[in-house]
N, C-alpha and C. Protein backbone atom coordinates (compact mmCIF):
# COMPACT_ATOMS: atom_id res chain seq x y z
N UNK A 1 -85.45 31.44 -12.32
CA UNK A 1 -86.55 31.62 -13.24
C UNK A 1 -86.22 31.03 -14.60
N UNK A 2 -84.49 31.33 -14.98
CA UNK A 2 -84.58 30.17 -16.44
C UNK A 2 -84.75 28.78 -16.38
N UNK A 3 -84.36 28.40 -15.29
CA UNK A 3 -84.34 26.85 -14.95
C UNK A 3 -85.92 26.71 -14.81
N UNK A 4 -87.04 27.29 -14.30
CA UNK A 4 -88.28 26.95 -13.86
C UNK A 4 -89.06 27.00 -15.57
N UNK A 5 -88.14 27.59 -16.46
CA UNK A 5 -89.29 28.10 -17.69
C UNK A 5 -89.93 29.51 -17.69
N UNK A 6 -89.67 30.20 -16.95
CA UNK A 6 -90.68 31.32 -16.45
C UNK A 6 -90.09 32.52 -17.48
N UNK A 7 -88.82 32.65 -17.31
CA UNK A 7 -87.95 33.76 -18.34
C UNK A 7 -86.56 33.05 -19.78
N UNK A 8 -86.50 34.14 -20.67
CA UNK A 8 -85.92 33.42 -21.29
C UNK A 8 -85.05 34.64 -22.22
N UNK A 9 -83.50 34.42 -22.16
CA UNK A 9 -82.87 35.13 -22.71
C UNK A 9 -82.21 35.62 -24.11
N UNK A 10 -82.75 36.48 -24.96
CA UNK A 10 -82.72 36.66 -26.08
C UNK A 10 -81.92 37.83 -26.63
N UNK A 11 -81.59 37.67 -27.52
CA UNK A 11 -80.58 39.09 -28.07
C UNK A 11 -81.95 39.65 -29.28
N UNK A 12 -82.62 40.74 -29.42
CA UNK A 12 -83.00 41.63 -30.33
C UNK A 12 -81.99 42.40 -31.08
N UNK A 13 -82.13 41.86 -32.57
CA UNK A 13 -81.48 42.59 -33.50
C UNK A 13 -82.59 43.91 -34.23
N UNK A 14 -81.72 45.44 -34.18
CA UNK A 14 -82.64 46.39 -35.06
C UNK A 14 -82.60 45.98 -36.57
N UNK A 15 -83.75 45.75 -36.83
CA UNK A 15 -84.30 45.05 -37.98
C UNK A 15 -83.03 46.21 -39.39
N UNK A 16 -82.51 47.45 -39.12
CA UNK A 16 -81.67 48.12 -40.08
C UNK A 16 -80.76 47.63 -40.30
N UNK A 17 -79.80 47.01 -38.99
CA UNK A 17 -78.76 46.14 -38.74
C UNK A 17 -78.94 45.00 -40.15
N UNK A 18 -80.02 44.40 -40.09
CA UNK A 18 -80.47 43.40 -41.23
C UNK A 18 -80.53 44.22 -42.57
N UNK A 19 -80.90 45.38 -43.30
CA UNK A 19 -80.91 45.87 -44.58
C UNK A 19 -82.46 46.34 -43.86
N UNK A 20 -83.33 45.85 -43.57
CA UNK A 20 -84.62 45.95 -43.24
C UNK A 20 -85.26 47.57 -42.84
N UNK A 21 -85.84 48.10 -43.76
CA UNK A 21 -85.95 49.93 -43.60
C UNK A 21 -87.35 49.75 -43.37
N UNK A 22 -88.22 49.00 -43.67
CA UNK A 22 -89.39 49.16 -44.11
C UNK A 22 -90.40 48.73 -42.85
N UNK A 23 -90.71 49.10 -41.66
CA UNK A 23 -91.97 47.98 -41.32
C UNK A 23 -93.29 47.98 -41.12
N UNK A 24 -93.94 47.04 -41.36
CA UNK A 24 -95.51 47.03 -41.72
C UNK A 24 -96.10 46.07 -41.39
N UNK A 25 -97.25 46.64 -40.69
CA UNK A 25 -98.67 45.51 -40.20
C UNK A 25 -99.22 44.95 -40.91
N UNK A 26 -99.26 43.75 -41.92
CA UNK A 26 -100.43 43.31 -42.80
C UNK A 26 -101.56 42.65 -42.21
N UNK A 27 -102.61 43.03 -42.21
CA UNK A 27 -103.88 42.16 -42.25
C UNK A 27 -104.45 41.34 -43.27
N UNK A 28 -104.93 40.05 -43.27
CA UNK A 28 -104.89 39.35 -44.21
C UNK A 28 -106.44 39.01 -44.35
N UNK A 29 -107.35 38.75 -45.03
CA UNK A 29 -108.85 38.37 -45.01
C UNK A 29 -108.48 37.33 -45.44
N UNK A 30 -109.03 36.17 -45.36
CA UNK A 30 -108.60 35.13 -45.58
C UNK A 30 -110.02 34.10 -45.95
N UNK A 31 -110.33 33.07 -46.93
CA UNK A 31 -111.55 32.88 -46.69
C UNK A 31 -111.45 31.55 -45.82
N UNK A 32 -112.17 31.40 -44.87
CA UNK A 32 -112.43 30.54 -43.74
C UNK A 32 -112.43 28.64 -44.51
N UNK A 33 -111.78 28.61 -43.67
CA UNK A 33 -111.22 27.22 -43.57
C UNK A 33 -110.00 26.88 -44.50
N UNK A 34 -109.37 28.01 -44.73
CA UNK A 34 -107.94 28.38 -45.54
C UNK A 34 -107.21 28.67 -44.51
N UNK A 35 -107.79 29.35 -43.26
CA UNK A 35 -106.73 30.56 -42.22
C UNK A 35 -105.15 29.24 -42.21
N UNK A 36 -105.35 28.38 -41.70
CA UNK A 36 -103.98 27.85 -40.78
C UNK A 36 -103.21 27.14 -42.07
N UNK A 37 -103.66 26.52 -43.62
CA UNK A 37 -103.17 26.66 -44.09
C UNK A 37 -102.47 28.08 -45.15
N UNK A 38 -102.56 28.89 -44.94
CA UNK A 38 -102.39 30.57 -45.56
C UNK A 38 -101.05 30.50 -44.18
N UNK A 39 -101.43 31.01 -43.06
CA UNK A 39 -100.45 30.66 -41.92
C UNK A 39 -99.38 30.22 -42.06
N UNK A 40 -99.73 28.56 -42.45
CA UNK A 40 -98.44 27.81 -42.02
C UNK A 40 -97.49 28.17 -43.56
N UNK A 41 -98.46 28.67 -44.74
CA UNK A 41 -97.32 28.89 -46.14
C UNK A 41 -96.33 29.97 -45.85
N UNK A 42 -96.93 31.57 -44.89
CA UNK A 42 -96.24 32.58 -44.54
C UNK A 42 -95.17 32.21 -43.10
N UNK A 43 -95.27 31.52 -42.38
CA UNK A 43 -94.84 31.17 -40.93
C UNK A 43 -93.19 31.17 -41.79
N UNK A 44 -92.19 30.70 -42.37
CA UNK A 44 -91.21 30.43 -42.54
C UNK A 44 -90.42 31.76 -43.33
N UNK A 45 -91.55 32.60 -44.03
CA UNK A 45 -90.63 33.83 -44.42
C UNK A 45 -89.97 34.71 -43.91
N UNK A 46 -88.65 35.40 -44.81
CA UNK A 46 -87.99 35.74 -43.73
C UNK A 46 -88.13 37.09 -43.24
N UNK A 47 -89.62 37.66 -43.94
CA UNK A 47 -90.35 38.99 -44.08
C UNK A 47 -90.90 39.21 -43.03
N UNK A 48 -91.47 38.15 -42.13
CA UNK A 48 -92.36 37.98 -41.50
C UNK A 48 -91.54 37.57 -40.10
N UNK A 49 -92.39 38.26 -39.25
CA UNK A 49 -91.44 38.70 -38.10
C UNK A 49 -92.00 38.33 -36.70
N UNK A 50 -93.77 38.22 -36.79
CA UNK A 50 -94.65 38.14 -35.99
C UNK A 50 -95.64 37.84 -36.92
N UNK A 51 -96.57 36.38 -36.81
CA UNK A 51 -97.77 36.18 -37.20
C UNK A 51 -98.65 35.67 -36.50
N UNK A 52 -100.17 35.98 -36.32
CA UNK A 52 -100.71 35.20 -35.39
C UNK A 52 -102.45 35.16 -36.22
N UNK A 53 -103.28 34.47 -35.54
CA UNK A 53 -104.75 34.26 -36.25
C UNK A 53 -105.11 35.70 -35.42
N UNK A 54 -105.89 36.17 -35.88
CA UNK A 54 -107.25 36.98 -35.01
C UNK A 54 -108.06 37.01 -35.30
N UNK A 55 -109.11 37.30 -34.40
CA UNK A 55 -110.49 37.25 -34.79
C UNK A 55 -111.10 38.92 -34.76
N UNK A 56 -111.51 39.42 -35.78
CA UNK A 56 -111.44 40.74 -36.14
C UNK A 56 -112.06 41.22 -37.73
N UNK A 57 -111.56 42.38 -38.31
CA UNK A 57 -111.44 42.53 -39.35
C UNK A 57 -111.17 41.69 -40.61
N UNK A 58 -109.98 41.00 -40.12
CA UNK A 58 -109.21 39.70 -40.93
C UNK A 58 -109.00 38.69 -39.83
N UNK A 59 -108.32 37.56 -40.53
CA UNK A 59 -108.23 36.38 -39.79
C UNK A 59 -106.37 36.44 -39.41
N UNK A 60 -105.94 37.32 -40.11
CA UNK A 60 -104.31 36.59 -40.15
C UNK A 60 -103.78 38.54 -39.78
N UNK A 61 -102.78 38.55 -38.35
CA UNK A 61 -102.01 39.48 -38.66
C UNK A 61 -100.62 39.32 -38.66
N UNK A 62 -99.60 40.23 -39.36
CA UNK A 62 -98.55 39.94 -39.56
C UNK A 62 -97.60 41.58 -39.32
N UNK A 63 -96.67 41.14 -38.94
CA UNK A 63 -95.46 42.10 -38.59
C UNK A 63 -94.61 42.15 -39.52
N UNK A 64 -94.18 42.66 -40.40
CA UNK A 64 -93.01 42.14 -41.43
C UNK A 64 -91.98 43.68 -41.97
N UNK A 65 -90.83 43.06 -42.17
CA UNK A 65 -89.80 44.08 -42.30
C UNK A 65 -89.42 43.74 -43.71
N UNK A 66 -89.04 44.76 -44.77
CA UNK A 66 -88.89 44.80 -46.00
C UNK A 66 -87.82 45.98 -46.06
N UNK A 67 -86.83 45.23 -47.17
CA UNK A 67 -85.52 46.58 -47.82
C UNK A 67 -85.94 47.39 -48.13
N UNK A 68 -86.92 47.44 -49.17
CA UNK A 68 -87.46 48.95 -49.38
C UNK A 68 -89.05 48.77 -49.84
N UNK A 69 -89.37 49.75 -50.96
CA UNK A 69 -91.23 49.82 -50.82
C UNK A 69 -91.06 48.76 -51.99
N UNK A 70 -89.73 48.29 -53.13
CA UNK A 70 -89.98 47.31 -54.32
C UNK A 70 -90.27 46.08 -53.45
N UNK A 71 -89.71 45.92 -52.29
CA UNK A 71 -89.44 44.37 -51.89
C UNK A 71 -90.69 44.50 -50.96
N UNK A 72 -91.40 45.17 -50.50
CA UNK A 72 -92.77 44.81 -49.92
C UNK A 72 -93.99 44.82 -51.15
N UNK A 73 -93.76 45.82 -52.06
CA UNK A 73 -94.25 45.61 -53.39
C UNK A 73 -94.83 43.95 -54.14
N UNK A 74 -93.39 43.57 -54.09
CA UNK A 74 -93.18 42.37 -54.83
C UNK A 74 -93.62 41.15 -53.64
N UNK A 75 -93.52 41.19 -52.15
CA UNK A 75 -94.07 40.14 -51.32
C UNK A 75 -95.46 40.32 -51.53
N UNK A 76 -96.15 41.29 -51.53
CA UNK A 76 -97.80 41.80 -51.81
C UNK A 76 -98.33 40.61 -53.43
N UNK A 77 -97.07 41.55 -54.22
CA UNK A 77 -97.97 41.39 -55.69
C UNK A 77 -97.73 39.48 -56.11
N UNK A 78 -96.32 39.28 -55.61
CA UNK A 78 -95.45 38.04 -56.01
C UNK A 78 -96.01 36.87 -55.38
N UNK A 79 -96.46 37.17 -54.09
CA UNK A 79 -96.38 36.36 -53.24
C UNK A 79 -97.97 36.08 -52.97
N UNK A 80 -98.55 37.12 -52.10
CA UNK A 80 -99.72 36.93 -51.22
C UNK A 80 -100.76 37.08 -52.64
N UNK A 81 -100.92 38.15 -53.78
CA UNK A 81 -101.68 37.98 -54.40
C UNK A 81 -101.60 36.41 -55.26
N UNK A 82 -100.85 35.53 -55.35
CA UNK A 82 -101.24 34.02 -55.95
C UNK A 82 -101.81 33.46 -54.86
N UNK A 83 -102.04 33.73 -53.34
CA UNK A 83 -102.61 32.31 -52.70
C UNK A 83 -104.65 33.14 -53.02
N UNK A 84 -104.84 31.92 -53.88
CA UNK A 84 -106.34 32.55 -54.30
C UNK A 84 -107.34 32.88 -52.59
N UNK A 85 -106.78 32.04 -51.30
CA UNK A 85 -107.72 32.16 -50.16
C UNK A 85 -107.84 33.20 -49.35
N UNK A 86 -106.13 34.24 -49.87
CA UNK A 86 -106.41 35.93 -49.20
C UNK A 86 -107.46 36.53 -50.20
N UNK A 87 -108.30 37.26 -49.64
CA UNK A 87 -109.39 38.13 -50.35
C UNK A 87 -108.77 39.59 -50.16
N UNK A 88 -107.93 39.41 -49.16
CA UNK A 88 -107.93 41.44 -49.13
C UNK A 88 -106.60 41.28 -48.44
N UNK A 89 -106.21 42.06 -48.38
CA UNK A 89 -104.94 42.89 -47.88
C UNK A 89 -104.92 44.36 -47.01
N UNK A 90 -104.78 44.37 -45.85
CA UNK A 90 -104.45 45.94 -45.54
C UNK A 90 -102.74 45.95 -44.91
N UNK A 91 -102.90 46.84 -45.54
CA UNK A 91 -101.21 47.21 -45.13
C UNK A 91 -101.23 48.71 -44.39
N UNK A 92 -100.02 48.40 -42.98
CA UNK A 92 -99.93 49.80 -42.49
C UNK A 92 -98.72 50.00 -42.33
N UNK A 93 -98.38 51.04 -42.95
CA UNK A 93 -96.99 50.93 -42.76
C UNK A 93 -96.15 52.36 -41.70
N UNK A 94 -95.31 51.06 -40.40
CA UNK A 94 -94.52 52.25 -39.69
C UNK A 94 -94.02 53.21 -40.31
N UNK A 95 -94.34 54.33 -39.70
CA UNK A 95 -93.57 55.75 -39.83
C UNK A 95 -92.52 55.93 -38.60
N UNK A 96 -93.21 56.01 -37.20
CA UNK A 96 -92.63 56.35 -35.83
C UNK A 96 -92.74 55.15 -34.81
N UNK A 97 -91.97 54.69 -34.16
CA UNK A 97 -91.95 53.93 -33.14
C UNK A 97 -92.11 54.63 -31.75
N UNK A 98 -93.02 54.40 -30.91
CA UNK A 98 -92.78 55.67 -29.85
C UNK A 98 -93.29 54.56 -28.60
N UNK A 99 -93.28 53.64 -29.10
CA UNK A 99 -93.13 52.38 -27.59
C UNK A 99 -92.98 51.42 -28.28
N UNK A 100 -91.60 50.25 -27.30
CA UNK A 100 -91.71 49.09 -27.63
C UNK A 100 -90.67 48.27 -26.49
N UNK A 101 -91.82 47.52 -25.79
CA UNK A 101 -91.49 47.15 -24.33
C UNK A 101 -91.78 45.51 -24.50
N UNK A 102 -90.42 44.83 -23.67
CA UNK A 102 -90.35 43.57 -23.55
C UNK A 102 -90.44 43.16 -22.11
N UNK A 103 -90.93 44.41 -21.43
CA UNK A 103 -91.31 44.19 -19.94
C UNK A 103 -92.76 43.59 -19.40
N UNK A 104 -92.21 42.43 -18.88
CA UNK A 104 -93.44 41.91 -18.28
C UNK A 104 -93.08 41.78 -16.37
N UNK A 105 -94.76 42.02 -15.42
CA UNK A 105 -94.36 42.15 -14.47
C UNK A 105 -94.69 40.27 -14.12
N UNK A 106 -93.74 40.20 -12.98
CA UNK A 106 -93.98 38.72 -12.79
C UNK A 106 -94.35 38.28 -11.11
């Protein structure tokens, strides 16, 4: 199955291991025909853990792990509030993890 492409072997690091205490869902509103450039400016941070488009509420969601509440603070205020094409922000932030499965049936 690695040789065919089908599976692929990875080591998961716990994001604490990294300094990383913090994690949180951002949703991004984005105004349309900004989405993939907004995207491709966040795609390389090292906050950002999981990003993808959706079609929903907002256009952009994101997974991201932060040291503490200053350093998600400052990615919010520092960062995402200068790109003028986010309109909104929701942030959710983990408390409890109570599933998280890399099982797929094949």
């Amino acid at each position: 199955m690695l040789d065919e492409g089908l599976i692929e072997i990875v080591a998961v690091v716990d994001p604490k291991v990294a300094g990383a205490s913090i994690s949180a869902f951002l949703t991004l509103m984005v105004g349309l025909g900004d989405v993939e450039a907004v995207a491709r400016s966040l795609h390389d941070r090292e906050e950002v853990r999981y990003l993808s488009l959706i079609i929903g509420r907002g256009q952009i969601l994101m997974e991201t792990f932060f040291r503490d509440h200053d350093h998600l603070l400052s990615f919010q205020e520092d960062l995402l509030a200068t790109m003028p094409s986010i309109t909104r922000v929701e942030t959710a932030i983990v408390v409890r993890v109570h599933k998280l499965s890399y099982e797929w049936e094949i």
